[in-house]
C-alpha atoms as a PDB file:
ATOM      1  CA  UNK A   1      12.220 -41.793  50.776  1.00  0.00           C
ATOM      2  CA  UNK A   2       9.584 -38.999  50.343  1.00  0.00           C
ATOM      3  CA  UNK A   3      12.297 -36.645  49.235  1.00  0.00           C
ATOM      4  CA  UNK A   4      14.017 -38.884  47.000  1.00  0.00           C
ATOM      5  CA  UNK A   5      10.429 -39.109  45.346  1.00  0.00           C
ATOM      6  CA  UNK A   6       9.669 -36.017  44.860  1.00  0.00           C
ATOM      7  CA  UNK A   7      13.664 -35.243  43.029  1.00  0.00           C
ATOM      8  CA  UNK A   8      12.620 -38.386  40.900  1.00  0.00           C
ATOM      9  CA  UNK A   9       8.827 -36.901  40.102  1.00  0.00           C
ATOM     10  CA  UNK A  10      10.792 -33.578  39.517  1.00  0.00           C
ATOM     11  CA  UNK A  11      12.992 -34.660  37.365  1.00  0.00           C
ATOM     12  CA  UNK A  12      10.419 -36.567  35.309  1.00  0.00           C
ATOM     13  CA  UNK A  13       8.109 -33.864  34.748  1.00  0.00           C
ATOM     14  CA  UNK A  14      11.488 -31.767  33.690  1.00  0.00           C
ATOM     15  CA  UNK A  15      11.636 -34.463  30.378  1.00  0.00           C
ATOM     16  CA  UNK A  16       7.969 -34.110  29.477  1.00  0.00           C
ATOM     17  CA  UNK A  17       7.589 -32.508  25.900  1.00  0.00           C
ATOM     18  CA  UNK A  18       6.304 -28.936  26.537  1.00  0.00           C
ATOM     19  CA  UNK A  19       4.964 -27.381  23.671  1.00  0.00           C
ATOM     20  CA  UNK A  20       6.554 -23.704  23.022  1.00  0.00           C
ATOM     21  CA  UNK A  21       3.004 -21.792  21.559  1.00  0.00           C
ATOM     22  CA  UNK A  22       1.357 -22.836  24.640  1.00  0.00           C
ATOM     23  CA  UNK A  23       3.467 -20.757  26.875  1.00  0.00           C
ATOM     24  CA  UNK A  24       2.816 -17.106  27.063  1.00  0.00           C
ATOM     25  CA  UNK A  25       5.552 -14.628  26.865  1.00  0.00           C
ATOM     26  CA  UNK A  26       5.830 -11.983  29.618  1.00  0.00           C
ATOM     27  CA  UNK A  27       6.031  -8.676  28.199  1.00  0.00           C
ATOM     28  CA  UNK A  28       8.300  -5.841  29.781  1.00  0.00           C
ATOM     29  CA  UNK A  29       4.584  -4.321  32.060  1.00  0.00           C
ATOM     30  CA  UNK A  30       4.518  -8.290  33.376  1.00  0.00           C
ATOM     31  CA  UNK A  31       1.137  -8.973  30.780  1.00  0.00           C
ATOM     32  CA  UNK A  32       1.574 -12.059  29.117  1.00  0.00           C
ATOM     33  CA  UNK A  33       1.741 -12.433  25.548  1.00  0.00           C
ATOM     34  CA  UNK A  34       1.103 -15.874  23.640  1.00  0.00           C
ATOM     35  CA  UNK A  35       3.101 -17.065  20.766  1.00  0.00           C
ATOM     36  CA  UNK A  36       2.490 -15.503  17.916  1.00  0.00           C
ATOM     37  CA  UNK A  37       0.330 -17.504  14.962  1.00  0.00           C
ATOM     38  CA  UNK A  38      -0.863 -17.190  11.454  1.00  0.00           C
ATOM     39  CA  UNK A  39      -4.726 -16.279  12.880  1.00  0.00           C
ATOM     40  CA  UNK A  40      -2.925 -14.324  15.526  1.00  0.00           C
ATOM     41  CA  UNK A  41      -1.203 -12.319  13.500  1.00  0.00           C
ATOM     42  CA  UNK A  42      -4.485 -11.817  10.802  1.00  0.00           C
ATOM     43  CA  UNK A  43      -6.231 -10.419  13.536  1.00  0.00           C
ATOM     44  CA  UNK A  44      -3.546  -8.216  14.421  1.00  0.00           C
ATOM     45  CA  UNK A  45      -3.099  -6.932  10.874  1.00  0.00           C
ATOM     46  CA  UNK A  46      -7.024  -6.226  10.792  1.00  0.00           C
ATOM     47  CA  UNK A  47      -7.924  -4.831  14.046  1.00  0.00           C
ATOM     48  CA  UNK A  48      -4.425  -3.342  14.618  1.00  0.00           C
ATOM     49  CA  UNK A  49      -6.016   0.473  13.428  1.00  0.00           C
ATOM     50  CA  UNK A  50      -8.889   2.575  14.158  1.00  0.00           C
ATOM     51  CA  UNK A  51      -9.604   2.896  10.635  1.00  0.00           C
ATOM     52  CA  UNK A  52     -10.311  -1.378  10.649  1.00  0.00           C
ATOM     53  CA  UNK A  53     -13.806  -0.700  12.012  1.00  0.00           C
ATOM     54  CA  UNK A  54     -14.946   0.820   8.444  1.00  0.00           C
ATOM     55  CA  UNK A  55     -15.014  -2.695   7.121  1.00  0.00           C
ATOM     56  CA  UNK A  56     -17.972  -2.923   8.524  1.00  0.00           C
ATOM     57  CA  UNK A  57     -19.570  -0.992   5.881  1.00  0.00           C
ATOM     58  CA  UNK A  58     -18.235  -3.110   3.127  1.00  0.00           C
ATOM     59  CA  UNK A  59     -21.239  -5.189   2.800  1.00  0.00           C
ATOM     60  CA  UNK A  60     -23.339  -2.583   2.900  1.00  0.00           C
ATOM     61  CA  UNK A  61     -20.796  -0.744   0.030  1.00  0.00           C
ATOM     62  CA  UNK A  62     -21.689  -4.393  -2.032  1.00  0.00           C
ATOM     63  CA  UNK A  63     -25.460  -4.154  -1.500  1.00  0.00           C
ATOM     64  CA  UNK A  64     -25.491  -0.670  -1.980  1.00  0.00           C
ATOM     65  CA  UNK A  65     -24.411  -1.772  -5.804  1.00  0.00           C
ATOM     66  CA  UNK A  66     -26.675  -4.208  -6.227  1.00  0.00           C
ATOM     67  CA  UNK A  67     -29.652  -2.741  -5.198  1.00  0.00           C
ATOM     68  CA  UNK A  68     -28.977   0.077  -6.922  1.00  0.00           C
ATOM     69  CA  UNK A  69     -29.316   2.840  -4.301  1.00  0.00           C
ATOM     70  CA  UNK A  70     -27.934   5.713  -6.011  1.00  0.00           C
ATOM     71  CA  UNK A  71     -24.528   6.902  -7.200  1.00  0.00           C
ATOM     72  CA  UNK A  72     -24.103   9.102  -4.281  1.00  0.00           C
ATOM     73  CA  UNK A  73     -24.713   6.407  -1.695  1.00  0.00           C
ATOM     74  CA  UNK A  74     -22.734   3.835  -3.770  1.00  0.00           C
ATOM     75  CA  UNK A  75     -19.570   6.338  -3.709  1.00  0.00           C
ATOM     76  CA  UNK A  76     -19.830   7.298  -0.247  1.00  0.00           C
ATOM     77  CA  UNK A  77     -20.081   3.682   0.803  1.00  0.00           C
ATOM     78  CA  UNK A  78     -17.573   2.240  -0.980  1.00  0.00           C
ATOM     79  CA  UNK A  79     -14.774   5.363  -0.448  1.00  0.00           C
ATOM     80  CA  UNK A  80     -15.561   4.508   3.495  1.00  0.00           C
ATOM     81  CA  UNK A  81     -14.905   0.999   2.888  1.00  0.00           C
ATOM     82  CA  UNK A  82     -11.575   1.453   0.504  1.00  0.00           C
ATOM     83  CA  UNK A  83      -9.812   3.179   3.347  1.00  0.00           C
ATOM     84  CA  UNK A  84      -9.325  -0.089   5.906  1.00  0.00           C
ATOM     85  CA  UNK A  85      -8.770  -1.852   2.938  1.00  0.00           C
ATOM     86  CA  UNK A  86      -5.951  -0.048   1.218  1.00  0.00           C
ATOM     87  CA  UNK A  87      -4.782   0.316   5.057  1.00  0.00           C
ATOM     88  CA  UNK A  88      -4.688  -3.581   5.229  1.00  0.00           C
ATOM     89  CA  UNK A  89      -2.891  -4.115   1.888  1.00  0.00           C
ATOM     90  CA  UNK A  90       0.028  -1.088   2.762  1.00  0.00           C
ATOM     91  CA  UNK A  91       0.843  -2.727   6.217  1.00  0.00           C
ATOM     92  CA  UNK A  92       0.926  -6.375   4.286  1.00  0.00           C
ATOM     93  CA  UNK A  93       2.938  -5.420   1.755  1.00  0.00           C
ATOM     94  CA  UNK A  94       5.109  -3.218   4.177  1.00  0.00           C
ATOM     95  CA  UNK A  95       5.428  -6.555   6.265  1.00  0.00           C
ATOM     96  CA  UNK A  96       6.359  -8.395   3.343  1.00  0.00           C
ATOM     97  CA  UNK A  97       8.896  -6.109   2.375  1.00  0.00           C
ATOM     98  CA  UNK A  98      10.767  -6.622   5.813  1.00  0.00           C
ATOM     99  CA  UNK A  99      11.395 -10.288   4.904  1.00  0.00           C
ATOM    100  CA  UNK A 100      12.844  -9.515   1.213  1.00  0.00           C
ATOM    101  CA  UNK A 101      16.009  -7.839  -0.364  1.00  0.00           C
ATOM    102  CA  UNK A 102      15.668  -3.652  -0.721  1.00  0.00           C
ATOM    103  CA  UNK A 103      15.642  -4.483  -4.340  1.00  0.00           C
ATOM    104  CA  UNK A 104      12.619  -7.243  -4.212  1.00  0.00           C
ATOM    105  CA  UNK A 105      11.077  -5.275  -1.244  1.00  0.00           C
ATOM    106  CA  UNK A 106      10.947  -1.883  -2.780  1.00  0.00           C
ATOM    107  CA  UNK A 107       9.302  -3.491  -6.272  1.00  0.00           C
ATOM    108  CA  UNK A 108       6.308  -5.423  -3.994  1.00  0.00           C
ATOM    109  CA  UNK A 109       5.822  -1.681  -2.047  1.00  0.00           C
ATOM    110  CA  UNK A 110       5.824   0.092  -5.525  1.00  0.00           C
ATOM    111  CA  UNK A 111       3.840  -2.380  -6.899  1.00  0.00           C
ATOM    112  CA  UNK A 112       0.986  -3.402  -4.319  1.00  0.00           C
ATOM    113  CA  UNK A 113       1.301  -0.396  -2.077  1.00  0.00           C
ATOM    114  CA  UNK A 114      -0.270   1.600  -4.999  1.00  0.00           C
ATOM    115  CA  UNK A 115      -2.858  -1.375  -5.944  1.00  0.00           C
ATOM    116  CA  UNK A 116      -5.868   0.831  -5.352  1.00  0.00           C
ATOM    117  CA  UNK A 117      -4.982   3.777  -8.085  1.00  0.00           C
ATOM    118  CA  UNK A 118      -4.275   1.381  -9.925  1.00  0.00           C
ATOM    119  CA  UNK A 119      -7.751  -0.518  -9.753  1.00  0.00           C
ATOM    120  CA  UNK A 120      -9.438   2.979  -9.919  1.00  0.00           C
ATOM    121  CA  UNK A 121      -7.053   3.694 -13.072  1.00  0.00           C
ATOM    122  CA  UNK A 122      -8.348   0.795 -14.689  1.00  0.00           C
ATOM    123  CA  UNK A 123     -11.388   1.270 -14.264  1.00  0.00           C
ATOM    124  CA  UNK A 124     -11.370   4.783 -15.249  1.00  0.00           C
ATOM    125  CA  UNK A 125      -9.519   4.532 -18.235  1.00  0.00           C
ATOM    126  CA  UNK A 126     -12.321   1.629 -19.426  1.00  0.00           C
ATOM    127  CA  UNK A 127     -15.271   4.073 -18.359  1.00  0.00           C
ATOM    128  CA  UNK A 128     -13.356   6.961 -20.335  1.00  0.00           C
ATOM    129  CA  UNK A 129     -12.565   8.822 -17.790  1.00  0.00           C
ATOM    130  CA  UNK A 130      -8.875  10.283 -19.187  1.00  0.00           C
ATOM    131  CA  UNK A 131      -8.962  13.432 -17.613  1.00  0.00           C
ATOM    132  CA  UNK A 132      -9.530  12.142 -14.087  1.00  0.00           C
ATOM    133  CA  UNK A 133      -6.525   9.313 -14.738  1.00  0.00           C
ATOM    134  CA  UNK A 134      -4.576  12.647 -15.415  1.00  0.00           C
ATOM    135  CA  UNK A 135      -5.088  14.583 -12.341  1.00  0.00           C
ATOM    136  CA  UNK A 136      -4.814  10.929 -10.321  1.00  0.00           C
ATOM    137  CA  UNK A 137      -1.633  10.976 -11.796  1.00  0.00           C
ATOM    138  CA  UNK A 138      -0.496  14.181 -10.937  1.00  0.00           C
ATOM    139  CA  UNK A 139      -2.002  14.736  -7.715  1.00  0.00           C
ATOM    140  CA  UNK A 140      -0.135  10.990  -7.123  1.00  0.00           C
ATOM    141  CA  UNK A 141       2.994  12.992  -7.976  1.00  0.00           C
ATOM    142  CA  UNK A 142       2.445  15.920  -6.115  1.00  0.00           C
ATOM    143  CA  UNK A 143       1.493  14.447  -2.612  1.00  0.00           C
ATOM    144  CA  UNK A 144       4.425  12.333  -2.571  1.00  0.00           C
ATOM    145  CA  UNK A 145       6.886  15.645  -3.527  1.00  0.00           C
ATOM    146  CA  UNK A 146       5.104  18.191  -1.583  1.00  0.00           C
ATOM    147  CA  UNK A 147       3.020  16.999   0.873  1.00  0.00           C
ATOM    148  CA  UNK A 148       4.775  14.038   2.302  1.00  0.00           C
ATOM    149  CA  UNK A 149       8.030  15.882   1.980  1.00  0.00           C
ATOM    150  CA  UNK A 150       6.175  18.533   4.078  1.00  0.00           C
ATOM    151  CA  UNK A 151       4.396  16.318   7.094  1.00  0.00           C
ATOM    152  CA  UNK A 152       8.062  14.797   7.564  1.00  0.00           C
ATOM    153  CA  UNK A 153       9.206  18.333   8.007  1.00  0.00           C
ATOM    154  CA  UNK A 154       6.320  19.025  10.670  1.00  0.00           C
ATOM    155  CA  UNK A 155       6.959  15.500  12.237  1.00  0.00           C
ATOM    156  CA  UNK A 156      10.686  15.866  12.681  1.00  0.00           C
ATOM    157  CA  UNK A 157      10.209  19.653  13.933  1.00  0.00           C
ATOM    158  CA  UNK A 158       7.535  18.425  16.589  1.00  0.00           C
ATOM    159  CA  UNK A 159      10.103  15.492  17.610  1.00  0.00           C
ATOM    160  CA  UNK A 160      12.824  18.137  18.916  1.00  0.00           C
ATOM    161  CA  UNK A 161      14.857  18.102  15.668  1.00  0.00           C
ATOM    162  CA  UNK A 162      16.398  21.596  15.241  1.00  0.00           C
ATOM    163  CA  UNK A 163      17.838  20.828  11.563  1.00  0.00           C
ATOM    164  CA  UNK A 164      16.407  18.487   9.672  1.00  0.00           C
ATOM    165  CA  UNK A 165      18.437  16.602   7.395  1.00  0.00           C
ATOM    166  CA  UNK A 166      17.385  13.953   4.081  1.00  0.00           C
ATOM    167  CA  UNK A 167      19.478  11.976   1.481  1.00  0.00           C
ATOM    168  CA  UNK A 168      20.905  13.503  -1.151  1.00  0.00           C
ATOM    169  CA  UNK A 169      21.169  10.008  -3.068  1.00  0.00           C
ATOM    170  CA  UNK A 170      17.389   9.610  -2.515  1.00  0.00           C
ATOM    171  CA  UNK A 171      16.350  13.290  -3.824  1.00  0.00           C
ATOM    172  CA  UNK A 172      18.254  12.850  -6.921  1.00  0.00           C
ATOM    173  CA  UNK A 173      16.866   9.371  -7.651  1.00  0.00           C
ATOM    174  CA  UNK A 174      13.382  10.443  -7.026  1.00  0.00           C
ATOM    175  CA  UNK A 175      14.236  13.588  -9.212  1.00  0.00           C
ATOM    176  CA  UNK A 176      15.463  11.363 -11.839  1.00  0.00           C
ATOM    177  CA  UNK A 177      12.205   9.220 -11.579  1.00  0.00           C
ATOM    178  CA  UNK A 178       9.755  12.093 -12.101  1.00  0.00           C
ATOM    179  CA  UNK A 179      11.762  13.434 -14.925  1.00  0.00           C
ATOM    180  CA  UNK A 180      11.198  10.268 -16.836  1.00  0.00           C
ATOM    181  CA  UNK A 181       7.869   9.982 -15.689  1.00  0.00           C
ATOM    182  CA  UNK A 182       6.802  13.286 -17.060  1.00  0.00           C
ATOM    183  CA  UNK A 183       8.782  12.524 -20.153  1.00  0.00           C
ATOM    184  CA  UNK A 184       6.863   9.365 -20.676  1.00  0.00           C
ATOM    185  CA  UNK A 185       3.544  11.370 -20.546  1.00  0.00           C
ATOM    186  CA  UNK A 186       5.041  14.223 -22.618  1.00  0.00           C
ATOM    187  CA  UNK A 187       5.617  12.578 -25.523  1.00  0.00           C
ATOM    188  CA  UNK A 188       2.558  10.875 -26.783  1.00  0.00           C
ATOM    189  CA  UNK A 189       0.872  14.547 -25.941  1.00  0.00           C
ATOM    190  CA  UNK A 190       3.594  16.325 -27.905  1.00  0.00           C
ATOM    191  CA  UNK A 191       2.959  13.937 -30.525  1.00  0.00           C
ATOM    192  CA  UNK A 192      -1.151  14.279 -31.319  1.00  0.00           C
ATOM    193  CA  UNK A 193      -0.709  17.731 -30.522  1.00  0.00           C
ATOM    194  CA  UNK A 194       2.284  18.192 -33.425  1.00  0.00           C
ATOM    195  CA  UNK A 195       1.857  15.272 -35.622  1.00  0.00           C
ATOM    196  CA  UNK A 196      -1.297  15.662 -38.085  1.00  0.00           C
ATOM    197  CA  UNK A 197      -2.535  12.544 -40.002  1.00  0.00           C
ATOM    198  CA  UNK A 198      -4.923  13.088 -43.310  1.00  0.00           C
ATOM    199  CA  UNK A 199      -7.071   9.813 -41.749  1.00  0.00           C
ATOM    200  CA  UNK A 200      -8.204  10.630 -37.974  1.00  0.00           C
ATOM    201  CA  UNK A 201      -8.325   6.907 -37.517  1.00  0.00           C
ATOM    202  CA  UNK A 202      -4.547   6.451 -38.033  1.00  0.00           C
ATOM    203  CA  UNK A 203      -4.182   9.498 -36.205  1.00  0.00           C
ATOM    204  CA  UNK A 204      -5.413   8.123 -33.070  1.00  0.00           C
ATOM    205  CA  UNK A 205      -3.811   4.265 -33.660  1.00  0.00           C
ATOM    206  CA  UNK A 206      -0.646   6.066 -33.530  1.00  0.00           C
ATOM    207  CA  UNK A 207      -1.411   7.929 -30.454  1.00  0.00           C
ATOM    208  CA  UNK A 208      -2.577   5.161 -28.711  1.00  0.00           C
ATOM    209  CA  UNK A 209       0.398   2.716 -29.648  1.00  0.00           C
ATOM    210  CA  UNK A 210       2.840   5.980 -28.386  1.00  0.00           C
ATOM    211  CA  UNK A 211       0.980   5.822 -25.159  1.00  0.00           C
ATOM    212  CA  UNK A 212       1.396   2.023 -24.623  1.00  0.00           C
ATOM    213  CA  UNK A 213       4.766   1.834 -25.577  1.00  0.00           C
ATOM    214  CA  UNK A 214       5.452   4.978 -22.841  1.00  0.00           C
ATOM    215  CA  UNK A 215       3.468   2.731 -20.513  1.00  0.00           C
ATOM    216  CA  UNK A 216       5.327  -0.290 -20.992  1.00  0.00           C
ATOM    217  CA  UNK A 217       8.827   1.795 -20.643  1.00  0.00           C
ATOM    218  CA  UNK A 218       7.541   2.965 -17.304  1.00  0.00           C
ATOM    219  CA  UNK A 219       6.699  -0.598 -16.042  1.00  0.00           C
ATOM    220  CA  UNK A 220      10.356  -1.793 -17.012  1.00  0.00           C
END
């Protein structure tokens, strides 16, 4: 009889609703791991880098604003507190690229990936500042050709790669890119430096419309 009960409390206990994010998943070192959730995964995707502990000093960034504590403190504050921030946003939208097409995937990386020169662009270009949207443009440019292309050099040559090898569909696509790029750009210079007007006004209005029309072909 005592057996018999214990098969039947066995088997009871084996039909109980278990609830799957309660149990922890054993990892391949034998640590268990829980179930992975939306907070779970938040605090993962803050505190997953070194570089998360400068958000700290984005309040301080804020106040130093405020209270107007100087432009040096102000810039210095709030450069610290871009970095875990533009760290945050390339590892969401890298995420979030995972679980769309290549197409759809590499628009959201081009698009959010580079949301912080693009803030600063804005900003800059309302301020006045045309000459430092310039060399943020082509020090953009020139990182990505020469000193990314570079560190994945270094990085495959410290892996044990003898040869290293890249795409030759890629190179000629992102040749083809920064050809229109620099075309885009090219032509409204070309054009105030060329084309003189008798009113300066009209000069500029037709400058200006050049340069939005080359910024709207880029965007498409």
């Amino acid at each position: 009889m005592a057996t018999q009960a214990k098969a039947i409390a066995i088997k009871s206990v084996r039909n109980l609703p278990i609830d799957s994010e309660s149990l922890p998943l054993k990892g391949g070192d034998g640590t268990a791991h829980h179930q992975p959730n939306d907070l779970r995964a938040f605090w993962d995707l803050v505190a997953g880098s070194p570089v998360s502990w400068l958000l700290l000093v984005t309040p301080f960034a804020i106040w130093s604003y405020l209270a107007q504590w100087g432009a040096v403190w102000v810039f210095t504050l709030n450069f610290l507190a871009m970095m875990p921030l533009a760290n945050i946003l390339g590892e969401a939208t890298e995420n979030l690229a995972e679980h769309t097409g290549d197409t759809i995937g590499g628009l959201v990386n081009a698009s959010f990936g580079n949301a912080v020169e693009i803030i600063i662009a804005i900003f800059a270009l309302k301020a006045g500042e045309i000459e430092l949207v310039q060399s943020s443009l082509i020090g953009s440019m020139l990182s990505n050709l020469l000193l990314v292309l570079g560190m994945c050099f270094i990085s495959g040559h410290l892996g044990g790669a003898k040869e290293s090898t890249f795409s030759g569909v890629g190179a000629s696509i992102n040749m083809s890119l920064l050809f229109v790029a620099s075309f885009a750009m090219l032509v409204p210079s070309y054009y105030a430096q060329s084309v003189s007007h008798a009113d300066e006004g009209d000069h500029s209005i037709a400058v200006l419309g050049l340069s939005r029309m080359s910024a709207i072909f880029l965007v498409l």
